[in-house]
PDB file of N, CA and C in Angstrom:
ATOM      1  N   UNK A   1     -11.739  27.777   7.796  1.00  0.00           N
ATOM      2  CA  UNK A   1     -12.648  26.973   8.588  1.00  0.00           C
ATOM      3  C   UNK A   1     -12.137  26.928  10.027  1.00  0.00           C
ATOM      4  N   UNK A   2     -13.239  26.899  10.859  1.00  0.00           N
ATOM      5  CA  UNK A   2     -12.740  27.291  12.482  1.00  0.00           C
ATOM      6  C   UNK A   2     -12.405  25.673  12.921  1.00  0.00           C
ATOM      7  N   UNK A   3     -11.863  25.672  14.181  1.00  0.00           N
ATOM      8  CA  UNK A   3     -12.100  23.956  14.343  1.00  0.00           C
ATOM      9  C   UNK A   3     -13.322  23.547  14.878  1.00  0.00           C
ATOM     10  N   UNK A   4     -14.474  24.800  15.331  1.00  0.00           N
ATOM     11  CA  UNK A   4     -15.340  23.909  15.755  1.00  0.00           C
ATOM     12  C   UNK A   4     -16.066  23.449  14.709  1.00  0.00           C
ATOM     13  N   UNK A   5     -16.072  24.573  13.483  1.00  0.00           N
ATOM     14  CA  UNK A   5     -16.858  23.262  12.164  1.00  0.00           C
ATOM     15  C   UNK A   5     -16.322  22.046  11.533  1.00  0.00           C
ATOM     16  N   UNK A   6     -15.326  22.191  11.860  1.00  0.00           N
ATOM     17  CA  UNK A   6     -14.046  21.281  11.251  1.00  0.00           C
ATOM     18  C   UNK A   6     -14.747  19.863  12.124  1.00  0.00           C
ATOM     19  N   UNK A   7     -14.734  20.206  13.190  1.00  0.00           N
ATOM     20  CA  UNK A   7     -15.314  18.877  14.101  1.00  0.00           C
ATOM     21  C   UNK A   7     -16.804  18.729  14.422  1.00  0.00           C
ATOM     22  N   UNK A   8     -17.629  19.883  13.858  1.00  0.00           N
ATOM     23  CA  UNK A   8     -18.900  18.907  13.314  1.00  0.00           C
ATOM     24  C   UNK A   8     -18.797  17.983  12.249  1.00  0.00           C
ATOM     25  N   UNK A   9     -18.080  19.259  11.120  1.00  0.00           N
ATOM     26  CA  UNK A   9     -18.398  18.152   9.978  1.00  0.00           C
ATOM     27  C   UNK A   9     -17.954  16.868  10.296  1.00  0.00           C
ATOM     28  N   UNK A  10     -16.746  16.458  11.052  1.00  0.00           N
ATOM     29  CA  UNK A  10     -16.206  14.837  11.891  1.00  0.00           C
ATOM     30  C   UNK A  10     -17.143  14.268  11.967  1.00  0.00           C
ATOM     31  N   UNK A  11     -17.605  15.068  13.287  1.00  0.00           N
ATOM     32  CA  UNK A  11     -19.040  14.581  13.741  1.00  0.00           C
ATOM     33  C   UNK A  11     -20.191  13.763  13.049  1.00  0.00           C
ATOM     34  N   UNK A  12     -20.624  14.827  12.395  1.00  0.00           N
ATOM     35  CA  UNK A  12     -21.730  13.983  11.541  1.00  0.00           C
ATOM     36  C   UNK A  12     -21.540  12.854  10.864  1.00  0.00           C
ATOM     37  N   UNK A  13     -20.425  12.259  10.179  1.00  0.00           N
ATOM     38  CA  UNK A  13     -19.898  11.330   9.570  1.00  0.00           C
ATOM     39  C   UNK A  13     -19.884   9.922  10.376  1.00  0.00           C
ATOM     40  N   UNK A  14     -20.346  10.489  11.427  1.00  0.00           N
ATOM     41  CA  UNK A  14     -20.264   9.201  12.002  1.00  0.00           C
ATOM     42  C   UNK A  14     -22.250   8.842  13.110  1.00  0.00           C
ATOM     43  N   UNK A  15     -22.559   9.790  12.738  1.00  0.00           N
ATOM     44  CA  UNK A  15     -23.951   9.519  12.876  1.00  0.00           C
ATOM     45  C   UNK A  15     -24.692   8.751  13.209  1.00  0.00           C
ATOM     46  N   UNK A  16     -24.409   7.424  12.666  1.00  0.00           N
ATOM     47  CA  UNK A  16     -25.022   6.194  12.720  1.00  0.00           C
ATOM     48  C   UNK A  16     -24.140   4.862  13.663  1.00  0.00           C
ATOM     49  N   UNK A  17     -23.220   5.872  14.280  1.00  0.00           N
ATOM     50  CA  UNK A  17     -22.412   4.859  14.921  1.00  0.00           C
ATOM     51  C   UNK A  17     -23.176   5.341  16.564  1.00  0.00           C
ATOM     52  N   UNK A  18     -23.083   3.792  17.521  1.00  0.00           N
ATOM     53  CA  UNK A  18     -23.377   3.905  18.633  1.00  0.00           C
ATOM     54  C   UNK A  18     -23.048   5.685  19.475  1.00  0.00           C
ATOM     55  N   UNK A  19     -23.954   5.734  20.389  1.00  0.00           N
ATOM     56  CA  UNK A  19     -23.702   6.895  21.017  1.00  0.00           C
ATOM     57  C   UNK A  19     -22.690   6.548  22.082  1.00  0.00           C
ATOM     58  N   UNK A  20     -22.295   5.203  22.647  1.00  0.00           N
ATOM     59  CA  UNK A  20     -21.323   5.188  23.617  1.00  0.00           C
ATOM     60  C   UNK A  20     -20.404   5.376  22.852  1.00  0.00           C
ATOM     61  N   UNK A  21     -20.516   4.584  21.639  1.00  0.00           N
ATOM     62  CA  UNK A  21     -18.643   4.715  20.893  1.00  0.00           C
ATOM     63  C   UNK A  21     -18.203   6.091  20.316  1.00  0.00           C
ATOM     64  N   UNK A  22     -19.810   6.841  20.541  1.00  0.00           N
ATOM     65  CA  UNK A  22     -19.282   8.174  19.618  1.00  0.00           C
ATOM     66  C   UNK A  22     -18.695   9.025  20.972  1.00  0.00           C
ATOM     67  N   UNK A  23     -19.154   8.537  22.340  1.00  0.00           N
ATOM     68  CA  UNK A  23     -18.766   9.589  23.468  1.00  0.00           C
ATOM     69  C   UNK A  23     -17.530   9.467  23.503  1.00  0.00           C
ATOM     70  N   UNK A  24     -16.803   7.836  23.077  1.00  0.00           N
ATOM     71  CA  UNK A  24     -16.017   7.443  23.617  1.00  0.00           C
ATOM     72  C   UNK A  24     -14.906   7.995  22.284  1.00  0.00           C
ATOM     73  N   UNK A  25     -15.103   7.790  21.339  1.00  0.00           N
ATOM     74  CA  UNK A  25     -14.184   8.725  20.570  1.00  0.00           C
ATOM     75  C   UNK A  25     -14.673  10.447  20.108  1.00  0.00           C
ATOM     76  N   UNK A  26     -14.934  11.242  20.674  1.00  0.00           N
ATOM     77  CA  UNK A  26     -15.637  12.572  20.831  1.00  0.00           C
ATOM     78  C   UNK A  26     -14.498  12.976  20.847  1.00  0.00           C
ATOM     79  N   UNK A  27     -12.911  13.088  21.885  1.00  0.00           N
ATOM     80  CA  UNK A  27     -11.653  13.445  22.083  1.00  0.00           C
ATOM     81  C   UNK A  27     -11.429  13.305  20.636  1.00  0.00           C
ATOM     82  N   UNK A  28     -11.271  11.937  20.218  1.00  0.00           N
ATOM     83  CA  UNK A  28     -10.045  12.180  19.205  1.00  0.00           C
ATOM     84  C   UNK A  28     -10.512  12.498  18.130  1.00  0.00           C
ATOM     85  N   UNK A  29     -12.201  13.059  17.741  1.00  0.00           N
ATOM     86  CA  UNK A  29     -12.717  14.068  16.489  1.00  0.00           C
ATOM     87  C   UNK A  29     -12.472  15.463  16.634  1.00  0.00           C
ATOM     88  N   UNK A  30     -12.329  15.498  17.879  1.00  0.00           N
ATOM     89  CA  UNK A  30     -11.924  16.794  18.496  1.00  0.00           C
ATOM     90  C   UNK A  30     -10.422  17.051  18.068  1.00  0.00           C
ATOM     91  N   UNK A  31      -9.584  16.305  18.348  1.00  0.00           N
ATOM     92  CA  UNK A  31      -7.991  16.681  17.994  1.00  0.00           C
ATOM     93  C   UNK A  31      -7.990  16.359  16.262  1.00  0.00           C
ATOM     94  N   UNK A  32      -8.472  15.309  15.751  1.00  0.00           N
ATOM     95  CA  UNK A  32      -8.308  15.657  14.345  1.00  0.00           C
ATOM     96  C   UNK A  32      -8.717  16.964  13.698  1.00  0.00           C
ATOM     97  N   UNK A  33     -10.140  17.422  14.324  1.00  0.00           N
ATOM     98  CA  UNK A  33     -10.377  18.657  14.370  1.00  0.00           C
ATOM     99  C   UNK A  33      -9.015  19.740  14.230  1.00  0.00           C
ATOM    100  N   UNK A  34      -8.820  19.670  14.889  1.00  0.00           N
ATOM    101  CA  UNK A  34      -7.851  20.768  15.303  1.00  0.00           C
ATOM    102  C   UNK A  34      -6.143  20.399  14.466  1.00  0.00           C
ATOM    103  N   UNK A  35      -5.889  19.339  14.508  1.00  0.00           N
ATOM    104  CA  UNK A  35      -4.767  18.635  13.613  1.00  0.00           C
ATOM    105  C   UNK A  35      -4.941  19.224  12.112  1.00  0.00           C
ATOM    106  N   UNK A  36      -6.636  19.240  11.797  1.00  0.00           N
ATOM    107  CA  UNK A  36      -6.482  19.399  10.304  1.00  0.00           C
ATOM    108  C   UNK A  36      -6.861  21.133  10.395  1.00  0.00           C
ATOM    109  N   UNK A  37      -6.914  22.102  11.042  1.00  0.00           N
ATOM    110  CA  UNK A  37      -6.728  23.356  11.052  1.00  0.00           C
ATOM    111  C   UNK A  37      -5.640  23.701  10.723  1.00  0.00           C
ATOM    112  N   UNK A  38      -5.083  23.081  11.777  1.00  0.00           N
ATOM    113  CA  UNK A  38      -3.321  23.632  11.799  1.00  0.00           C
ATOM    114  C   UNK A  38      -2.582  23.078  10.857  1.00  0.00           C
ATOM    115  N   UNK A  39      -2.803  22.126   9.996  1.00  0.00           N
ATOM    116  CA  UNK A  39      -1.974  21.464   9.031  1.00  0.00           C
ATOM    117  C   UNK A  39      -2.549  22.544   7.697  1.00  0.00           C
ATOM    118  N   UNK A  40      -3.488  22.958   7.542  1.00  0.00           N
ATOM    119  CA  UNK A  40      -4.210  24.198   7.084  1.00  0.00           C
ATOM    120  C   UNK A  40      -2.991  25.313   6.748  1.00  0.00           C
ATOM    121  N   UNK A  41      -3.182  25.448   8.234  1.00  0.00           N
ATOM    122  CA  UNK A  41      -2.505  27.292   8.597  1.00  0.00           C
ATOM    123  C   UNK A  41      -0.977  27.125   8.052  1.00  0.00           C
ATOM    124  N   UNK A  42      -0.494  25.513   8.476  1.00  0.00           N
ATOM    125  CA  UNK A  42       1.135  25.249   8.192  1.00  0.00           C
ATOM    126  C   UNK A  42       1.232  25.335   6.217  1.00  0.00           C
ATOM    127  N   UNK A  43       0.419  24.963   5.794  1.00  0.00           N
ATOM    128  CA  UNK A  43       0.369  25.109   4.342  1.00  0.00           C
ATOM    129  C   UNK A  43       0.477  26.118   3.790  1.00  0.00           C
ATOM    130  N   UNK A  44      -0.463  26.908   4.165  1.00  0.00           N
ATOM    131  CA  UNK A  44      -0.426  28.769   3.943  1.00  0.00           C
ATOM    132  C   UNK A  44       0.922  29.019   3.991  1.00  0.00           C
ATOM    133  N   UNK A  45       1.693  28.712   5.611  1.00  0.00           N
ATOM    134  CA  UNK A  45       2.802  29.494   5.577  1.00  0.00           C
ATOM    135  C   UNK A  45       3.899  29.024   4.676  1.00  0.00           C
ATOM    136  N   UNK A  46       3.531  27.783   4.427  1.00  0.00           N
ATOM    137  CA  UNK A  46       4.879  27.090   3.662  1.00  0.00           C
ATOM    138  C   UNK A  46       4.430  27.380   1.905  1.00  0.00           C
ATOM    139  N   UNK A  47       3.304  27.717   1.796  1.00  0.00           N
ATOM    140  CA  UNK A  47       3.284  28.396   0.278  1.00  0.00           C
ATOM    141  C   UNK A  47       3.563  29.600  -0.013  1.00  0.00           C
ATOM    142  N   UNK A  48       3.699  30.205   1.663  1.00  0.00           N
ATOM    143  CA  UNK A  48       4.144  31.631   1.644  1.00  0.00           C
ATOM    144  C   UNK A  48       5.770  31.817   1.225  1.00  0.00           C
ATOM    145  N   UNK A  49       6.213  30.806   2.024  1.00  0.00           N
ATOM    146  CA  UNK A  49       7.289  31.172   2.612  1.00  0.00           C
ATOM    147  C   UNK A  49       8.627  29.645   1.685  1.00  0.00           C
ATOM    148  N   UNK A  50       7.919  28.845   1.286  1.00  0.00           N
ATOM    149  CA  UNK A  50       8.264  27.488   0.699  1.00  0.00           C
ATOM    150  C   UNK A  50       8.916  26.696   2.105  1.00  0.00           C
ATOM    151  N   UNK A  51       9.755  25.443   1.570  1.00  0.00           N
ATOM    152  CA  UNK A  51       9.780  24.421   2.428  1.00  0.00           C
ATOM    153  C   UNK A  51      11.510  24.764   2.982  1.00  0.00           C
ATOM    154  N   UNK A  52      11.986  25.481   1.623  1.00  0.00           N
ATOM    155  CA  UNK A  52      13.726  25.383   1.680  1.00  0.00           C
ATOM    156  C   UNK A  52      13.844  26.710   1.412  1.00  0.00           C
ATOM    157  N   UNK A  53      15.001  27.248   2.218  1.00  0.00           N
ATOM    158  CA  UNK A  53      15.676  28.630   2.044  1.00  0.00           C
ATOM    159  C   UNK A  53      17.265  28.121   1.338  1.00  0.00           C
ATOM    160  N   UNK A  54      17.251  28.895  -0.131  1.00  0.00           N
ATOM    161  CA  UNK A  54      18.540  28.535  -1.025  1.00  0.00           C
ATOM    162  C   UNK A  54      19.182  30.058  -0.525  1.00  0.00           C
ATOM    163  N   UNK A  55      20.407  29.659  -0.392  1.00  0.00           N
ATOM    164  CA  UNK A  55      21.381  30.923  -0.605  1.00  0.00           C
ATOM    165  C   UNK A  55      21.279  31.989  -1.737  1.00  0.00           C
ATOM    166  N   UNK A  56      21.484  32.578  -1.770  1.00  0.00           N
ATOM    167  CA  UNK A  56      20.968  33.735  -3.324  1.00  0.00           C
ATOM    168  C   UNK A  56      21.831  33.620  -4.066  1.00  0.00           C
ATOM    169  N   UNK A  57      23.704  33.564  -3.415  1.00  0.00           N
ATOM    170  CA  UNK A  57      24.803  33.606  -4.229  1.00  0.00           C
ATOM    171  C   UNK A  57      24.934  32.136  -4.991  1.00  0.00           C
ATOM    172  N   UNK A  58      24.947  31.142  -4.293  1.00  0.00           N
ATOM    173  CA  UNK A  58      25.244  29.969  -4.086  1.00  0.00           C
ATOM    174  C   UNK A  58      23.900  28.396  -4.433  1.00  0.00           C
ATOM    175  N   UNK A  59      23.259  28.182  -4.962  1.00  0.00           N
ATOM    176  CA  UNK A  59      21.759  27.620  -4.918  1.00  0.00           C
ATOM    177  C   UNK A  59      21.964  26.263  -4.258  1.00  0.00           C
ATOM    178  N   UNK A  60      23.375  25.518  -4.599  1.00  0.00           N
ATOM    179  CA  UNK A  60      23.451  24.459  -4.022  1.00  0.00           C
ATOM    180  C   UNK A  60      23.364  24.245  -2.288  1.00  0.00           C
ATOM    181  N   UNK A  61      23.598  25.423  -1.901  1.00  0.00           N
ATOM    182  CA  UNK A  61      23.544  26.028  -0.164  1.00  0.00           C
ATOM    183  C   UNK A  61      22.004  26.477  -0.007  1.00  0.00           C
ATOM    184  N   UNK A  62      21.466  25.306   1.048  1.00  0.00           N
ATOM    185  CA  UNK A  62      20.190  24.910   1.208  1.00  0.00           C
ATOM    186  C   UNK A  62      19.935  24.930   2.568  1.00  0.00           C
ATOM    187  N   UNK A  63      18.747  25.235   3.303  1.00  0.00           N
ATOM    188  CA  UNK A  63      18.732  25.111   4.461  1.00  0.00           C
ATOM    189  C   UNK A  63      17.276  24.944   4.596  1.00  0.00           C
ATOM    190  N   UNK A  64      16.564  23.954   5.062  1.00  0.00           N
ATOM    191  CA  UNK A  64      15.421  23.159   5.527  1.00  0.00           C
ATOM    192  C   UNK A  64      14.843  24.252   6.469  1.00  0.00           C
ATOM    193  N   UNK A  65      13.214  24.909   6.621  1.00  0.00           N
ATOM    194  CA  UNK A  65      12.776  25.660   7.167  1.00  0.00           C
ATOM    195  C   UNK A  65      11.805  25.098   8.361  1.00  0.00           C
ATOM    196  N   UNK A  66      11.590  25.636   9.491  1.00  0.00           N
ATOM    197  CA  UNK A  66      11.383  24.383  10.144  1.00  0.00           C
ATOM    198  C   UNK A  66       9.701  24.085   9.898  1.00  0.00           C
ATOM    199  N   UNK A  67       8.481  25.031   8.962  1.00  0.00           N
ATOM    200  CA  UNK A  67       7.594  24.727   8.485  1.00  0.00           C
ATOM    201  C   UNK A  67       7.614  23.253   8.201  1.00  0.00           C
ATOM    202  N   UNK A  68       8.798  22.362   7.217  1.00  0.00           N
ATOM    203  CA  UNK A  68       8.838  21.797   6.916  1.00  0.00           C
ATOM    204  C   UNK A  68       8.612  20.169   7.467  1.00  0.00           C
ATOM    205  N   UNK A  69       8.968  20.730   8.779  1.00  0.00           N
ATOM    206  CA  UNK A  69       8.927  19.235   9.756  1.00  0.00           C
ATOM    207  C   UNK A  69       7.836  19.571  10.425  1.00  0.00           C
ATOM    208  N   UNK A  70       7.266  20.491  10.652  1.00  0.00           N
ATOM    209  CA  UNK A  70       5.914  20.866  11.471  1.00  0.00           C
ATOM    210  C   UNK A  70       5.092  20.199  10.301  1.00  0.00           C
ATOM    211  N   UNK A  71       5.305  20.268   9.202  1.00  0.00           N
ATOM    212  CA  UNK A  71       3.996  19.628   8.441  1.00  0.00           C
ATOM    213  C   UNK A  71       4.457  17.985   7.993  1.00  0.00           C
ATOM    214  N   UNK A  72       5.146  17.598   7.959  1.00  0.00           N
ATOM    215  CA  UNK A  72       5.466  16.205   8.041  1.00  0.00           C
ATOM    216  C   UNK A  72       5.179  15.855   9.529  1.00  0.00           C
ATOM    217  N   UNK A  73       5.207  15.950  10.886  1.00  0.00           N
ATOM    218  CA  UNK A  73       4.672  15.504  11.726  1.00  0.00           C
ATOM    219  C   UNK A  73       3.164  15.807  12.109  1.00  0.00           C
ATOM    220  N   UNK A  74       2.468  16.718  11.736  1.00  0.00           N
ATOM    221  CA  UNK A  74       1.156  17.173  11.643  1.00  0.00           C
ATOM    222  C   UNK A  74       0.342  16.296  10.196  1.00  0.00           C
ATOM    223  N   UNK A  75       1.038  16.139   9.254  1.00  0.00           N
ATOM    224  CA  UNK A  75       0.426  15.402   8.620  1.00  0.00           C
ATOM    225  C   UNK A  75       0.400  13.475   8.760  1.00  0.00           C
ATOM    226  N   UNK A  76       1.764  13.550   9.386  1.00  0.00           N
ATOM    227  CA  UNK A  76       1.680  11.871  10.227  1.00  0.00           C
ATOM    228  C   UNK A  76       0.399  11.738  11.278  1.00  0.00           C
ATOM    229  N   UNK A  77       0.601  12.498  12.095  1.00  0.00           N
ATOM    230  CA  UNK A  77      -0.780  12.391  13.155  1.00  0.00           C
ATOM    231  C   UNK A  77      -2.095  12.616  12.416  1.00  0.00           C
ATOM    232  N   UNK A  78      -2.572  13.398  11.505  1.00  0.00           N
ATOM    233  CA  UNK A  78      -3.830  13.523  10.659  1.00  0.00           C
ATOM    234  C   UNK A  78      -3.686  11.975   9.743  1.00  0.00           C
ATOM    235  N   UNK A  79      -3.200  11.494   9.387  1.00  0.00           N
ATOM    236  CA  UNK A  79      -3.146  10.306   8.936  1.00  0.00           C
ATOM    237  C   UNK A  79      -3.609   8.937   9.600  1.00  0.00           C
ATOM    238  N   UNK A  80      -2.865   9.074  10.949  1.00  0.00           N
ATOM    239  CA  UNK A  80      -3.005   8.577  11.855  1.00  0.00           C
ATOM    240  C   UNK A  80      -4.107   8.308  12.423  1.00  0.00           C
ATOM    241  N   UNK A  81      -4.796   9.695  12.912  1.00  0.00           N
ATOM    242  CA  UNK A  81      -6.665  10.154  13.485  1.00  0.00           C
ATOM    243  C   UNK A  81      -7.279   9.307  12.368  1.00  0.00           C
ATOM    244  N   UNK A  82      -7.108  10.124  11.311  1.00  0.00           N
ATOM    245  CA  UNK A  82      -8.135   9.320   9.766  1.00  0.00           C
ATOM    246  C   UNK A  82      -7.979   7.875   9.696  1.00  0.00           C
ATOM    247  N   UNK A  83      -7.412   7.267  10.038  1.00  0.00           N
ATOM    248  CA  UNK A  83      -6.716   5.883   9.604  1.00  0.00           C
ATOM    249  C   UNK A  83      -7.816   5.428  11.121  1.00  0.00           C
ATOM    250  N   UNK A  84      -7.415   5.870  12.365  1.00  0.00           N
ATOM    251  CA  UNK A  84      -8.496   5.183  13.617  1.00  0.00           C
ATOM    252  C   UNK A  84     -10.013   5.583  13.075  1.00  0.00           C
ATOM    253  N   UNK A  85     -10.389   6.471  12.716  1.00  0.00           N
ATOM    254  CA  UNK A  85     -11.354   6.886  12.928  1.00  0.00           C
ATOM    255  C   UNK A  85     -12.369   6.282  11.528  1.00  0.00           C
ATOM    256  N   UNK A  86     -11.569   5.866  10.651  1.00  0.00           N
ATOM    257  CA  UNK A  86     -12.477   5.500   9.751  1.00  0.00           C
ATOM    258  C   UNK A  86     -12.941   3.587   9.986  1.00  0.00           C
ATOM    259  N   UNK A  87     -11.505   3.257  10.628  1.00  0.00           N
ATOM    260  CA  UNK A  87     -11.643   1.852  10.861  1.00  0.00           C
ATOM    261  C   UNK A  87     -12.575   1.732  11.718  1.00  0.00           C
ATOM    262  N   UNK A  88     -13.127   2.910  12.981  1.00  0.00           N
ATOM    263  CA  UNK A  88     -14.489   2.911  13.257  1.00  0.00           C
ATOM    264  C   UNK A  88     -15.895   3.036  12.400  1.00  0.00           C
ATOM    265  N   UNK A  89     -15.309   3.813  11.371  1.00  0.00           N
ATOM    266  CA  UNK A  89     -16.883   3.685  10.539  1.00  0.00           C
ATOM    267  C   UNK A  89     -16.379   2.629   9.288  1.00  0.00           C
ATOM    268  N   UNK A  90     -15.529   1.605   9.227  1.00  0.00           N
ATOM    269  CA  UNK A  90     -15.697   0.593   8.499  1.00  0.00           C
ATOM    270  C   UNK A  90     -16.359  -0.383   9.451  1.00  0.00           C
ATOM    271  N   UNK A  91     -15.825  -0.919  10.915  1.00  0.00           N
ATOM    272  CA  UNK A  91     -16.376  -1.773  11.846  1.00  0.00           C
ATOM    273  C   UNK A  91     -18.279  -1.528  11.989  1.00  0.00           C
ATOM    274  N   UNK A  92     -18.528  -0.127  11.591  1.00  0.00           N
ATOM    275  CA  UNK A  92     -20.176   0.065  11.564  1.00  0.00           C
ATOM    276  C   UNK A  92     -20.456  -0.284  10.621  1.00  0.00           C
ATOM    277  N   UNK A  93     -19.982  -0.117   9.759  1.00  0.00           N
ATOM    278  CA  UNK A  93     -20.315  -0.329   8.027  1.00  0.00           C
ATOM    279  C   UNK A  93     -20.516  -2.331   7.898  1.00  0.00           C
ATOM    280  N   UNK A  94     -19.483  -2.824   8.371  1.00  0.00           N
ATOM    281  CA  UNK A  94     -19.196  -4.451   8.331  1.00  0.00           C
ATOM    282  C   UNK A  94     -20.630  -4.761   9.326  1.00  0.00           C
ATOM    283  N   UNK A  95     -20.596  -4.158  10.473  1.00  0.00           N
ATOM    284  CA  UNK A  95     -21.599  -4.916  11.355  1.00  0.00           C
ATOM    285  C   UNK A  95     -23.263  -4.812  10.248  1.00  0.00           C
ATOM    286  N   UNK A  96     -23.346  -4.040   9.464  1.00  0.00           N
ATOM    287  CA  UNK A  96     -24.663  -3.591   9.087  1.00  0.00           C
ATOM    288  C   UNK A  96     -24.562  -4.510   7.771  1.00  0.00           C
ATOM    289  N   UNK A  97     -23.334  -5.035   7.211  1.00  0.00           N
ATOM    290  CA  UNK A  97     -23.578  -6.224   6.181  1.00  0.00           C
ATOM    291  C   UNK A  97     -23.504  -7.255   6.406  1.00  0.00           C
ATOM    292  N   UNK A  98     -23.640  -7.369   7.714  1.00  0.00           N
ATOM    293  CA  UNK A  98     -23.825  -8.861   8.662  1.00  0.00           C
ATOM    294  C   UNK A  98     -24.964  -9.438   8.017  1.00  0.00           C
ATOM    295  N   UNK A  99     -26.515  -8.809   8.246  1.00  0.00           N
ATOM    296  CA  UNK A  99     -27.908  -8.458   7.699  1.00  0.00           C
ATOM    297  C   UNK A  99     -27.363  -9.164   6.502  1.00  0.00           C
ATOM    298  N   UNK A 100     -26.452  -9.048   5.505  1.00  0.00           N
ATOM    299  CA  UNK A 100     -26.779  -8.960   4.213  1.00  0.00           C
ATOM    300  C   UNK A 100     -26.188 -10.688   3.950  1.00  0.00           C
ATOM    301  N   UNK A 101     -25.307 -10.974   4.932  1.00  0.00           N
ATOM    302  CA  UNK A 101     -24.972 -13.026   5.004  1.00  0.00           C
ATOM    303  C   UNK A 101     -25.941 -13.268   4.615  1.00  0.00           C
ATOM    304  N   UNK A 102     -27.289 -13.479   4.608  1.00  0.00           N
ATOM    305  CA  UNK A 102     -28.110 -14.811   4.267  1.00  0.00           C
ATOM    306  C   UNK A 102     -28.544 -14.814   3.210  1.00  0.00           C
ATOM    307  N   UNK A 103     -27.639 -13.696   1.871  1.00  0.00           N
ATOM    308  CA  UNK A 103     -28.306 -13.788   0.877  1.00  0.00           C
ATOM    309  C   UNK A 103     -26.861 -14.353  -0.117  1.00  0.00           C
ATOM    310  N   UNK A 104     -25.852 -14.408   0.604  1.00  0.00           N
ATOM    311  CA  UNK A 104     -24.233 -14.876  -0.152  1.00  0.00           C
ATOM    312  C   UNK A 104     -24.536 -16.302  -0.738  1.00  0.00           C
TER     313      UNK A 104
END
């Protein structure tokens, strides 16, 4: 998946939210966009390649590949985007069961 579909599909998910708030977060559907490509591509390589290089003679002799921290900090920030971006479509979601108070 390219990132520009990656950040329609964003896009659309939020549809029903104001057009200022959607201009105003447009950037950061855009970088999750692109956050969840590359956390993508980092997977590939680390299923290619795994997370740890063991010695051949020795197994207890280990050495951390640096795939490994590229996808622990790429997956902190995609966490991160998802975590803002949905608390925007919960705040749309809450305002639209406002409507629904006068029946509690």
């Amino acid at each position: 998946m390219e990132v520009q579909e990656e950040y329609q599909r964003i896009k659309a998910l939020f549809a029903d939210v104001d057009e200022g708030q959607l201009a105003l977060i447009d950037g950061m559907i855009l970088e999750t966009a692109k956050t969840k490509i590359h956390l993508n591509e980092l997977n590939v390589i680390a299923a290619k390649s795994g997370l740890i290089k063991t010695h051949p003679n020795n197994p207890a002799l280990q050495k951390k590949l640096p795939v490994c921290d590229e996808l622990v900090k790429y997956r902190a920030s995609y966490r991160d985007y998802i975590k803002a971006l949905s608390s925007i479509l919960g705040r749309n979601v809450t305002d639209d069961d406002n409507d629904l108070a006068e029946f509690e």
